[in-house]
N, C-alpha and C. Protein backbone atom coordinates (compact mmCIF):
# COMPACT_ATOMS: atom_id res chain seq x y z
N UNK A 1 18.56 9.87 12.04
CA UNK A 1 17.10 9.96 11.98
C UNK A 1 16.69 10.21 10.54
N UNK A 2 15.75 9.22 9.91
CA UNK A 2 15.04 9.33 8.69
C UNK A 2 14.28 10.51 8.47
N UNK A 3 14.40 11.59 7.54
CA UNK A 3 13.14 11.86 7.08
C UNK A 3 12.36 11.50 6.61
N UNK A 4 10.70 11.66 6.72
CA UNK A 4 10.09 11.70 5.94
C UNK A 4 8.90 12.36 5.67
N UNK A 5 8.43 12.64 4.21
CA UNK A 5 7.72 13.87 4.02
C UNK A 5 6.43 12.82 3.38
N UNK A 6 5.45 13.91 4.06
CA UNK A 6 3.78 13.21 3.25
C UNK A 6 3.47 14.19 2.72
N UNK A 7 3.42 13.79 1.06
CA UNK A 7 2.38 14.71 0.26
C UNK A 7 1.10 14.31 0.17
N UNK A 8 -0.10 15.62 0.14
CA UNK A 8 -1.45 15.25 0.04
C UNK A 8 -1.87 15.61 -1.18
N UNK A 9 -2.93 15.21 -1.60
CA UNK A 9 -3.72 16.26 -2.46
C UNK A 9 -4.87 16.82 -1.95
N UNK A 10 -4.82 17.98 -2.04
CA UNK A 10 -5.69 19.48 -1.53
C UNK A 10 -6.63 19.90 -2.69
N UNK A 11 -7.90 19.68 -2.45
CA UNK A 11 -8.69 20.56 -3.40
C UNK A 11 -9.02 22.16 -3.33
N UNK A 12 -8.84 22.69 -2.50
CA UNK A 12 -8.84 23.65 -1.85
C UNK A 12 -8.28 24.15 -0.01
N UNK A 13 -8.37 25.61 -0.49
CA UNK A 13 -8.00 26.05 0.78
C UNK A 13 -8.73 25.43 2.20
N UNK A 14 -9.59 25.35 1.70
CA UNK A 14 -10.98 25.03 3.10
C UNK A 14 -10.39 23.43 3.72
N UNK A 15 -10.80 22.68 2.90
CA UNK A 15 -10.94 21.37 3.01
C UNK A 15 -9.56 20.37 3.54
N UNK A 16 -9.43 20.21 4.68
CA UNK A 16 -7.79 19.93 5.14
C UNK A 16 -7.74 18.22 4.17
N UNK A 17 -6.40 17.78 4.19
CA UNK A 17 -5.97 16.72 3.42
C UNK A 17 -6.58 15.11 3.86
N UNK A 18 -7.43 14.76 3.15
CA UNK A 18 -7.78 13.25 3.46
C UNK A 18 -7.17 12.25 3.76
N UNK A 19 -7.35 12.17 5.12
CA UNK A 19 -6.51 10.76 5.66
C UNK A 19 -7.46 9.58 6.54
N UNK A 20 -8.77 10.11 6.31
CA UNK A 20 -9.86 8.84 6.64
C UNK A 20 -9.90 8.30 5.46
N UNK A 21 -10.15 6.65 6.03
CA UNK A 21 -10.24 5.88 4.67
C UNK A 21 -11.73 5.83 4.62
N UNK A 22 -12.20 6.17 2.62
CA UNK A 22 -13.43 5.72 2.05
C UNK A 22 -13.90 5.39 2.97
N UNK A 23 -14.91 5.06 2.91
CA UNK A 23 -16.06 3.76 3.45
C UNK A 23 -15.86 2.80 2.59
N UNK A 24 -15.93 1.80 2.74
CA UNK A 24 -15.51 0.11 1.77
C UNK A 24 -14.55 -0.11 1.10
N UNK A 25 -13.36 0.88 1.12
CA UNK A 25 -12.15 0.89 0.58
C UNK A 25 -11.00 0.25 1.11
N UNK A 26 -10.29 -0.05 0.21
CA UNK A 26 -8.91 -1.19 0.90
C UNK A 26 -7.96 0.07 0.77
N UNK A 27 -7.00 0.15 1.89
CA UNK A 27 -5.65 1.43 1.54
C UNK A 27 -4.79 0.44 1.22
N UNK A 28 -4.27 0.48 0.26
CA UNK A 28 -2.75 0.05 -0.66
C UNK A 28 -1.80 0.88 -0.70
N UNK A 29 -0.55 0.54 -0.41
CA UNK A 29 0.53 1.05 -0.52
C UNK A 29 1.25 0.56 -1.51
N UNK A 30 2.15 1.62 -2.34
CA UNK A 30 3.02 1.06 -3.38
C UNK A 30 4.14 1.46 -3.64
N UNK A 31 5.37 0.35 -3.26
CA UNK A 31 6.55 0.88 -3.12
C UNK A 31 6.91 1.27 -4.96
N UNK A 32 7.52 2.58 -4.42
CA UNK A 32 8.37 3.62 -6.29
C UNK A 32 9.01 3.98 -6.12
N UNK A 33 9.50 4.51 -6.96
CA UNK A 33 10.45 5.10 -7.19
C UNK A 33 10.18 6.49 -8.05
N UNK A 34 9.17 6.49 -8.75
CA UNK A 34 9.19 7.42 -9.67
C UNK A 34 7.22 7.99 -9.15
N UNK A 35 6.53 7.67 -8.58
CA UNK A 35 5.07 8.15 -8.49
C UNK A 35 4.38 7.52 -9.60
N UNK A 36 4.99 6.45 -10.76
CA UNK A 36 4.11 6.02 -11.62
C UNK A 36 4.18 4.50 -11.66
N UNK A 37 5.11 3.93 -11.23
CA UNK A 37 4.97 2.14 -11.50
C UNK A 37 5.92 1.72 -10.06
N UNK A 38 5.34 0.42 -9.82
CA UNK A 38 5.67 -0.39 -8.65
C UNK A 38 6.99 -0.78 -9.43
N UNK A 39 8.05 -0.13 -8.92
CA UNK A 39 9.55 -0.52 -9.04
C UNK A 39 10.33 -0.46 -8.09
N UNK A 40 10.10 -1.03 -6.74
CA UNK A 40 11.46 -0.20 -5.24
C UNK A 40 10.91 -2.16 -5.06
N UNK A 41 11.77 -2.34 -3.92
CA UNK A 41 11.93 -2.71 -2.86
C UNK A 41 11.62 -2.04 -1.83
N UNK A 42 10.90 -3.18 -0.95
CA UNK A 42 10.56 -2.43 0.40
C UNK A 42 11.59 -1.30 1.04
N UNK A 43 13.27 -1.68 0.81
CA UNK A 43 13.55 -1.30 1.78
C UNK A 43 14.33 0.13 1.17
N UNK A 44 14.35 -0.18 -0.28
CA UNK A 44 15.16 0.74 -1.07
C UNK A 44 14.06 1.92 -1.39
N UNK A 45 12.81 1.90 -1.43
CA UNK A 45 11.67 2.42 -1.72
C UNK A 45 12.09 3.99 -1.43
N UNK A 46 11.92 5.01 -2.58
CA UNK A 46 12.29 6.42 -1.86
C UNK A 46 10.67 6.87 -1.70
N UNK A 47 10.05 6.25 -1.79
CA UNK A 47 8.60 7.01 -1.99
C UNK A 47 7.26 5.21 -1.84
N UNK A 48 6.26 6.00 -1.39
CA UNK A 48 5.37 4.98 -1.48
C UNK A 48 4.00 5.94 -2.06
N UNK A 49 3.04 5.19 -3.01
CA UNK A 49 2.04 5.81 -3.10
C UNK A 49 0.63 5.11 -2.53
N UNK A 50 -0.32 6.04 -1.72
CA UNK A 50 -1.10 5.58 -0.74
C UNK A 50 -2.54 5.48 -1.84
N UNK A 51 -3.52 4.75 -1.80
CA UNK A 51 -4.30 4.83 -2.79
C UNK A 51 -5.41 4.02 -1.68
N UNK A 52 -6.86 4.52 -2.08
CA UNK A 52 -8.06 3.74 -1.32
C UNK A 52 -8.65 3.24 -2.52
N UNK A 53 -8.79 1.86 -2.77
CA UNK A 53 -9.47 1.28 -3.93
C UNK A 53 -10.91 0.61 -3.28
N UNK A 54 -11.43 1.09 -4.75
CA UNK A 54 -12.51 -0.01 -4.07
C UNK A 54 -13.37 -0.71 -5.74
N UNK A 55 -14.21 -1.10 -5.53
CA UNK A 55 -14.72 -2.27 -6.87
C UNK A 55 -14.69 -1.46 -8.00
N UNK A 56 -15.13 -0.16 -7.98
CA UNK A 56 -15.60 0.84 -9.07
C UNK A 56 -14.49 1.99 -9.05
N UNK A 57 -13.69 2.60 -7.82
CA UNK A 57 -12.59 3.79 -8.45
C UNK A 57 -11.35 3.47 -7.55
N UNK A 58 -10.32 4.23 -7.27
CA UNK A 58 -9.50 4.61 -6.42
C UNK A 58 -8.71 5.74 -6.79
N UNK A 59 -8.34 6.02 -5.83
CA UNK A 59 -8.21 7.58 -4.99
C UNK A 59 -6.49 7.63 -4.33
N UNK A 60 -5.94 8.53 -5.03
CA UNK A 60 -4.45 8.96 -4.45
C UNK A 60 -4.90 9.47 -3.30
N UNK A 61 -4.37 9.03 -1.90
CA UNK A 61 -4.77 9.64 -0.88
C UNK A 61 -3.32 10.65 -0.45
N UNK A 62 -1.95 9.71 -1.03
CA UNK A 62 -0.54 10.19 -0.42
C UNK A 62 0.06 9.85 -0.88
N UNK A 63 1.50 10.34 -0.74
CA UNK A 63 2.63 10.09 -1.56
C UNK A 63 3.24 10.22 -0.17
N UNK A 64 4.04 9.51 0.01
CA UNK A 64 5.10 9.09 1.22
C UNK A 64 6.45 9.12 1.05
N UNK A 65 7.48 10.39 1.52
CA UNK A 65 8.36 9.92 0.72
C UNK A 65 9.67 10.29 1.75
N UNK A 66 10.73 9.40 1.73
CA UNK A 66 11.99 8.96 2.40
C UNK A 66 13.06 8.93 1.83
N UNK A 67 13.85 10.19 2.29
CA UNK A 67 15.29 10.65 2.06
C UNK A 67 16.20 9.47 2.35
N UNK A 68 15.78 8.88 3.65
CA UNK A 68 17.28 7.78 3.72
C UNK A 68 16.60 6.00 3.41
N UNK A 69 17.35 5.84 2.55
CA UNK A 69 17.00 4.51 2.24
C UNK A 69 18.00 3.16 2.13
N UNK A 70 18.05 2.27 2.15
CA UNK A 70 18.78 1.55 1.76
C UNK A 70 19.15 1.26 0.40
N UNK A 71 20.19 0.13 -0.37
CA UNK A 71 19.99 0.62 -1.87
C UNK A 71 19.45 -1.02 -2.13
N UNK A 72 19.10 -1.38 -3.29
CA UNK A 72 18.40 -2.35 -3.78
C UNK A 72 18.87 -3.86 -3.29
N UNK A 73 20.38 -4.13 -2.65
CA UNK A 73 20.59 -5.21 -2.12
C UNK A 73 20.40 -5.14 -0.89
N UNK A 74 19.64 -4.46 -0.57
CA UNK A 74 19.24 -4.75 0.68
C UNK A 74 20.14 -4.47 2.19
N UNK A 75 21.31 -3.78 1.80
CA UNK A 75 22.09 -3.49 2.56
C UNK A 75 21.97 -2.05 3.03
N UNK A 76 22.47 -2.21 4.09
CA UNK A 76 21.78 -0.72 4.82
C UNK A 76 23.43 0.50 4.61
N UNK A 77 23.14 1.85 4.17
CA UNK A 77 24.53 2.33 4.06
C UNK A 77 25.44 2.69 5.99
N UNK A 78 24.45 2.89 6.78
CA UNK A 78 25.34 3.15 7.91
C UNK A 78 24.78 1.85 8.66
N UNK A 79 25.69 1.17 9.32
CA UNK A 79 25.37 0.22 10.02
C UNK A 79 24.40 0.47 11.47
N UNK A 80 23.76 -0.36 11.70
CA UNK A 80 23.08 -0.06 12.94
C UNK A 80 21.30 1.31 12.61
N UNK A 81 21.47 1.96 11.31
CA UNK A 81 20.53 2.84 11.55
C UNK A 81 19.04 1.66 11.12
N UNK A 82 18.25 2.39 11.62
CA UNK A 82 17.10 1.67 11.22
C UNK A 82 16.23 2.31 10.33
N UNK A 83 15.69 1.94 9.20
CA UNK A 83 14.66 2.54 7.87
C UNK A 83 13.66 1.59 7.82
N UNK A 84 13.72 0.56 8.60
CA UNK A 84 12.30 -0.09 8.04
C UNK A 84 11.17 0.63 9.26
N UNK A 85 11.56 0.86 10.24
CA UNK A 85 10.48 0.89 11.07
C UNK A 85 9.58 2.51 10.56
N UNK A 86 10.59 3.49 10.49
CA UNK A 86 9.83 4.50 10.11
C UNK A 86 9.25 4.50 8.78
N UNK A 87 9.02 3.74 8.09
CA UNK A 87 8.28 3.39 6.58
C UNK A 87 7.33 2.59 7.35
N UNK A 88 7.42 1.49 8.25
CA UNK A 88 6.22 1.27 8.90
C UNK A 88 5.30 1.81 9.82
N UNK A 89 5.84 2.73 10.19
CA UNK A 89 5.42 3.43 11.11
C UNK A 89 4.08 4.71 10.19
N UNK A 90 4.70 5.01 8.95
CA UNK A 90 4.25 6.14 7.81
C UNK A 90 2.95 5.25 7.33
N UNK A 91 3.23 3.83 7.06
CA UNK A 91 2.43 2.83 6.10
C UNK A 91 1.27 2.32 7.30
N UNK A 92 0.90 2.71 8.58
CA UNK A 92 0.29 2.56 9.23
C UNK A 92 -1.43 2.41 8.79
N UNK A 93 -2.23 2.16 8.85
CA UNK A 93 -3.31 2.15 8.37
C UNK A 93 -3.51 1.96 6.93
N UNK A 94 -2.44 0.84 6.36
CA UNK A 94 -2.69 0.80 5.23
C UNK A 94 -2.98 -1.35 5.36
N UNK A 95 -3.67 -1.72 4.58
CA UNK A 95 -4.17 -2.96 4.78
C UNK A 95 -3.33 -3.82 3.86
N UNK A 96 -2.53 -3.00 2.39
CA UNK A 96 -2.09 -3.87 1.39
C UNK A 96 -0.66 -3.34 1.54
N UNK A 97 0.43 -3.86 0.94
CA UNK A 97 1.50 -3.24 0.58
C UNK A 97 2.34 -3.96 -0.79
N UNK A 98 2.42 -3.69 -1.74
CA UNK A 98 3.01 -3.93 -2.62
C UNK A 98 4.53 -3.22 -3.20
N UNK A 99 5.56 -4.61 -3.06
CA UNK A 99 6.49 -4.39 -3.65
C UNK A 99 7.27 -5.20 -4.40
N UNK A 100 8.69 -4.72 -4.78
CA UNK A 100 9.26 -5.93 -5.46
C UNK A 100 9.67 -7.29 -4.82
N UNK A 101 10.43 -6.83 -3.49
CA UNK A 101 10.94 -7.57 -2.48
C UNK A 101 11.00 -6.93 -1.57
N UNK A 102 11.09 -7.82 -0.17
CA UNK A 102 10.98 -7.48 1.13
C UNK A 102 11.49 -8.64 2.06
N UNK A 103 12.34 -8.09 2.78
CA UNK A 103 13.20 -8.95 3.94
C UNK A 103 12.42 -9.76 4.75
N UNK A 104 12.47 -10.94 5.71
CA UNK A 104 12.30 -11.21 6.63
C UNK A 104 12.25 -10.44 7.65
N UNK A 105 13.00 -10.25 8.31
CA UNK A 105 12.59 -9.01 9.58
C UNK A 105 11.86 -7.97 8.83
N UNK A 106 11.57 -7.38 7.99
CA UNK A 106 10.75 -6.04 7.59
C UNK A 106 9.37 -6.66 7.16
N UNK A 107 8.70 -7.91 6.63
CA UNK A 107 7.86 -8.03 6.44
C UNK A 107 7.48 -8.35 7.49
N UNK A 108 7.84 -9.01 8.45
CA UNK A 108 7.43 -9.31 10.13
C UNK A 108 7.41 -7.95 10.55
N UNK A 109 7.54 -6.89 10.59
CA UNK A 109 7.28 -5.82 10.93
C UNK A 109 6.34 -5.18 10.20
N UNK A 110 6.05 -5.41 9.16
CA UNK A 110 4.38 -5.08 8.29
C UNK A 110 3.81 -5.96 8.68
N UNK A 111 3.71 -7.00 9.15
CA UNK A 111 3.18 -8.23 9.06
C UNK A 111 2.15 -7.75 10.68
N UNK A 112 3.04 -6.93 11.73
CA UNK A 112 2.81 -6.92 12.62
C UNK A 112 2.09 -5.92 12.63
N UNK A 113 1.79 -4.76 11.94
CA UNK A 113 1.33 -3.48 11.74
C UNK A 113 0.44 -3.46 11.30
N UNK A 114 0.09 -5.12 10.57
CA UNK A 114 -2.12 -5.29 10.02
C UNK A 114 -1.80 -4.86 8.56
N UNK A 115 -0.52 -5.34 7.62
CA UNK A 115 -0.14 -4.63 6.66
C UNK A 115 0.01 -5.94 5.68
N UNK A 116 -0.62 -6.46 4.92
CA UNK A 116 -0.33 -7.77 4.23
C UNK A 116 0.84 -7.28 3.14
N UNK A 117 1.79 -7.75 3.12
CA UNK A 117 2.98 -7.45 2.20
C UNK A 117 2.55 -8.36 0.97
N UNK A 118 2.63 -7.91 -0.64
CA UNK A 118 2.67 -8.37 -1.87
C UNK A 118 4.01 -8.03 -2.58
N UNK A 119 4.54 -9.35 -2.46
CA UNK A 119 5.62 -9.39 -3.67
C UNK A 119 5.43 -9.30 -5.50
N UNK A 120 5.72 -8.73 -5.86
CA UNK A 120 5.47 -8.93 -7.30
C UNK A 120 6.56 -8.97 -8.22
N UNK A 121 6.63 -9.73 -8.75
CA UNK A 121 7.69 -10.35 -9.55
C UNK A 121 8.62 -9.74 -10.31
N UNK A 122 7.36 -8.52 -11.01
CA UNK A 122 8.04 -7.58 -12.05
C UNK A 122 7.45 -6.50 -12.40
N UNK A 123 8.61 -5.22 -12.00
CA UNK A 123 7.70 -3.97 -12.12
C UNK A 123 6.43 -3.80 -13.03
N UNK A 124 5.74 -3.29 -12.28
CA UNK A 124 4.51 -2.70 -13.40
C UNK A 124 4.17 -1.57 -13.00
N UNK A 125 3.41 -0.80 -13.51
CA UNK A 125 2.46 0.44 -13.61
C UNK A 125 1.85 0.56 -12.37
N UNK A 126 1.44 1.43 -11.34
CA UNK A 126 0.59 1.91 -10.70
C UNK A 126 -0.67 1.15 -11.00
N UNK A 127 -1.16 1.84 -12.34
CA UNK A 127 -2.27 1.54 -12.34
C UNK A 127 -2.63 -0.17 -13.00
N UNK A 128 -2.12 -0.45 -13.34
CA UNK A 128 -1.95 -2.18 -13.09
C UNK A 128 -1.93 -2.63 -12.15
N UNK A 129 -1.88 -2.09 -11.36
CA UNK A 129 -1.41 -2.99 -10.32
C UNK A 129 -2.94 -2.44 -9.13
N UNK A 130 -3.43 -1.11 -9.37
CA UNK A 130 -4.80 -0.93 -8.75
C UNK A 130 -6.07 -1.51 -9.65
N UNK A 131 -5.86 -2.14 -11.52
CA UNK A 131 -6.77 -2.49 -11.77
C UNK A 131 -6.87 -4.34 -10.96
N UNK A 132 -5.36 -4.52 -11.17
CA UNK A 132 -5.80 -5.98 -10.42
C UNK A 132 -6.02 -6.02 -9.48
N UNK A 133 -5.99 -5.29 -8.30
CA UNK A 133 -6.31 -5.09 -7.02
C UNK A 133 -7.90 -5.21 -7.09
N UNK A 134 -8.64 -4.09 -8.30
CA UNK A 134 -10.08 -3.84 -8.14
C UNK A 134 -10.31 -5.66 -8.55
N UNK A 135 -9.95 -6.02 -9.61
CA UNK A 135 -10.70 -7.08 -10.15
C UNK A 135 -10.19 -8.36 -8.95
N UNK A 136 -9.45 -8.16 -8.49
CA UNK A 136 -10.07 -9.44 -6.83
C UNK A 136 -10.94 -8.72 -5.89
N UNK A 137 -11.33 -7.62 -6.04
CA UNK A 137 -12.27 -7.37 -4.98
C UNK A 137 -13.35 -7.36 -5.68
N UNK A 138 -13.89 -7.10 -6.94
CA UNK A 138 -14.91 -7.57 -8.10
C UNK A 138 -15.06 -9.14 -7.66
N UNK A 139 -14.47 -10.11 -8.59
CA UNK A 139 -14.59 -11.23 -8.35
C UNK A 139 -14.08 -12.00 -7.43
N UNK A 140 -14.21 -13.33 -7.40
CA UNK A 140 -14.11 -14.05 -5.95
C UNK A 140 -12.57 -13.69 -5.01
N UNK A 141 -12.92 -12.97 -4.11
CA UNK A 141 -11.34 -12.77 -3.24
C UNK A 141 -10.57 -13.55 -2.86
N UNK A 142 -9.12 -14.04 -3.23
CA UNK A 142 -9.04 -14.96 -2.41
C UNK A 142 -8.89 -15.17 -0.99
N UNK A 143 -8.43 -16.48 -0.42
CA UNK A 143 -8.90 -16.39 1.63
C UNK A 143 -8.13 -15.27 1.69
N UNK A 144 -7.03 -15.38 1.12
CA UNK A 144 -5.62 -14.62 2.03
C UNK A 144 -6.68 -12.38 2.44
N UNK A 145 -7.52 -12.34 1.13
CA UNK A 145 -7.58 -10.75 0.96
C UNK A 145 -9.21 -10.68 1.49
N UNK A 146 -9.97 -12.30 1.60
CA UNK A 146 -10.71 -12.14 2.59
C UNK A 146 -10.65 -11.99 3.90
N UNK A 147 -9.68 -12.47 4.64
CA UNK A 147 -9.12 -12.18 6.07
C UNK A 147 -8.50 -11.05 6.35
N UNK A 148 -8.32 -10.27 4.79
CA UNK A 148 -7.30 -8.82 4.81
C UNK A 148 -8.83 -7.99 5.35
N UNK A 149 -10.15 -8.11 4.27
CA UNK A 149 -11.05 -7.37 4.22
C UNK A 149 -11.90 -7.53 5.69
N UNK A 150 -11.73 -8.78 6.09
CA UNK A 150 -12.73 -8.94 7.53
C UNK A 150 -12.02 -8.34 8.21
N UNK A 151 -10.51 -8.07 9.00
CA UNK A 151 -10.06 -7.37 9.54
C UNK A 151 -10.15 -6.05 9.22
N UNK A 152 -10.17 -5.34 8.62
CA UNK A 152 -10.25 -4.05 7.76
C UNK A 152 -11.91 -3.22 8.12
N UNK A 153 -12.42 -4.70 8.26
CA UNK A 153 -14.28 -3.81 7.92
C UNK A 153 -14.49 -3.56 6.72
N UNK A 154 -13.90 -3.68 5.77
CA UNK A 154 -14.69 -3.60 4.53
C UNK A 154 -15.31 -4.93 4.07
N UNK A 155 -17.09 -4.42 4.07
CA UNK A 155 -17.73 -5.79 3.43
C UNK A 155 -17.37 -6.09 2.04
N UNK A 156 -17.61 -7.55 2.12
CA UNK A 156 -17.53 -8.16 1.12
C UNK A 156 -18.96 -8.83 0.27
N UNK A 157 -18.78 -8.15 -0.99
CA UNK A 157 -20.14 -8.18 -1.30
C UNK A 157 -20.39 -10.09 -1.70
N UNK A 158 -21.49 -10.09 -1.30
CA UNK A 158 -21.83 -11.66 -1.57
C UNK A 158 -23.16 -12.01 -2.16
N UNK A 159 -22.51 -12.72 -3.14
CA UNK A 159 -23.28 -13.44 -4.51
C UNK A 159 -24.70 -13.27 -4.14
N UNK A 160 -25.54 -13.24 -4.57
CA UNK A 160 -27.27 -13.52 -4.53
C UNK A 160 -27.73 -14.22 -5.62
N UNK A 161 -28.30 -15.23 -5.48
CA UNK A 161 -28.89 -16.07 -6.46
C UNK A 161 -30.54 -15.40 -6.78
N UNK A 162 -30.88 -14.29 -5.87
CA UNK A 162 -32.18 -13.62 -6.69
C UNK A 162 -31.27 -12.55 -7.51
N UNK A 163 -30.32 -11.84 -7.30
CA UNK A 163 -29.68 -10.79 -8.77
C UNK A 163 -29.59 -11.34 -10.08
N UNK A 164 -29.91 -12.52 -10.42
CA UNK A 164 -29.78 -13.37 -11.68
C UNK A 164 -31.26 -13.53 -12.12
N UNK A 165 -31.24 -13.49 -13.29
CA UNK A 165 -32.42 -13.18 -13.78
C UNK A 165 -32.71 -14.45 -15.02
């Protein structure tokens, strides 16, 4: 059996840990290794960071993080245990997921969870990777993150030819 631990951030004693999403916000997940740049594999991932973006900020909602993992080839160390489901199971209510790579059977299992999986080619920064997130939801989305956002409920703001002056 996997552990796994969710860190929040707490502003205080009063106020319990935010796990409703924004209003108009996309939840992104980002497979790490370290809490600062998209470097794991889905399946090797010891940690994911949970973030609600939206056109103008985003917001650390969680840090997700998993003692048993697989290691970067994708091979599992005890045969038969399973690690993808409880990372999907954690990544639940999240609409994006970004990593380096991700299996066939495990992206069909995000796939199935309302979780659009993003491959990205080559580590980058956290926050690279939430400014390009903002600037497709700024400018024109493409279909794939318009069908992410209509499922989701977050509107999509649309052009007006009276805002032009």
């Amino acid at each position: 059996m996997s552990s796994v631990r969710r860190l929040s951030l707490v502003t205080d004693e009063v106020h319990a840990p935010m796990t409703d999403r924004r209003a108009g916000a996309l939840r992104v997940a980002i497979a790490t290794q370290d809490m600062t740049n998209l470097n794991a594999h889905f399946g090797s991932a010891k940690r994911f960071a949970v973030y609600d973006v939206t056109r103008e900020e985003w917001h650390l909602v969680e840090a997700v993080a998993f003692d048993d993992v697989s290691d970067e080839s994708g091979k599992r160390r005890t045969e038969g245990d399973d690690r993808v489901t409880p990372k999907v199971e954690a990544l639940k209510g999240c609409h994006l997921l970004f990593c380096l790579a991700i299996g066939g059977p495990s992206a069909a299992k995000v796939i199935s969870a309302k979780i659009h999986p993003i491959k990205v080619p080559q580590p980058q920064t956290i926050q690279e990777v939430l400014l390009r997130t903002q600037m497709m939801l700024r400018t024109c989305p493409p279909p794939w993150l318009r069908k992410v956002l209509a499922e989701a409920g977050v509107a999509e703001k649309k052009p007006s030819f009276e805002d032009e002056d």
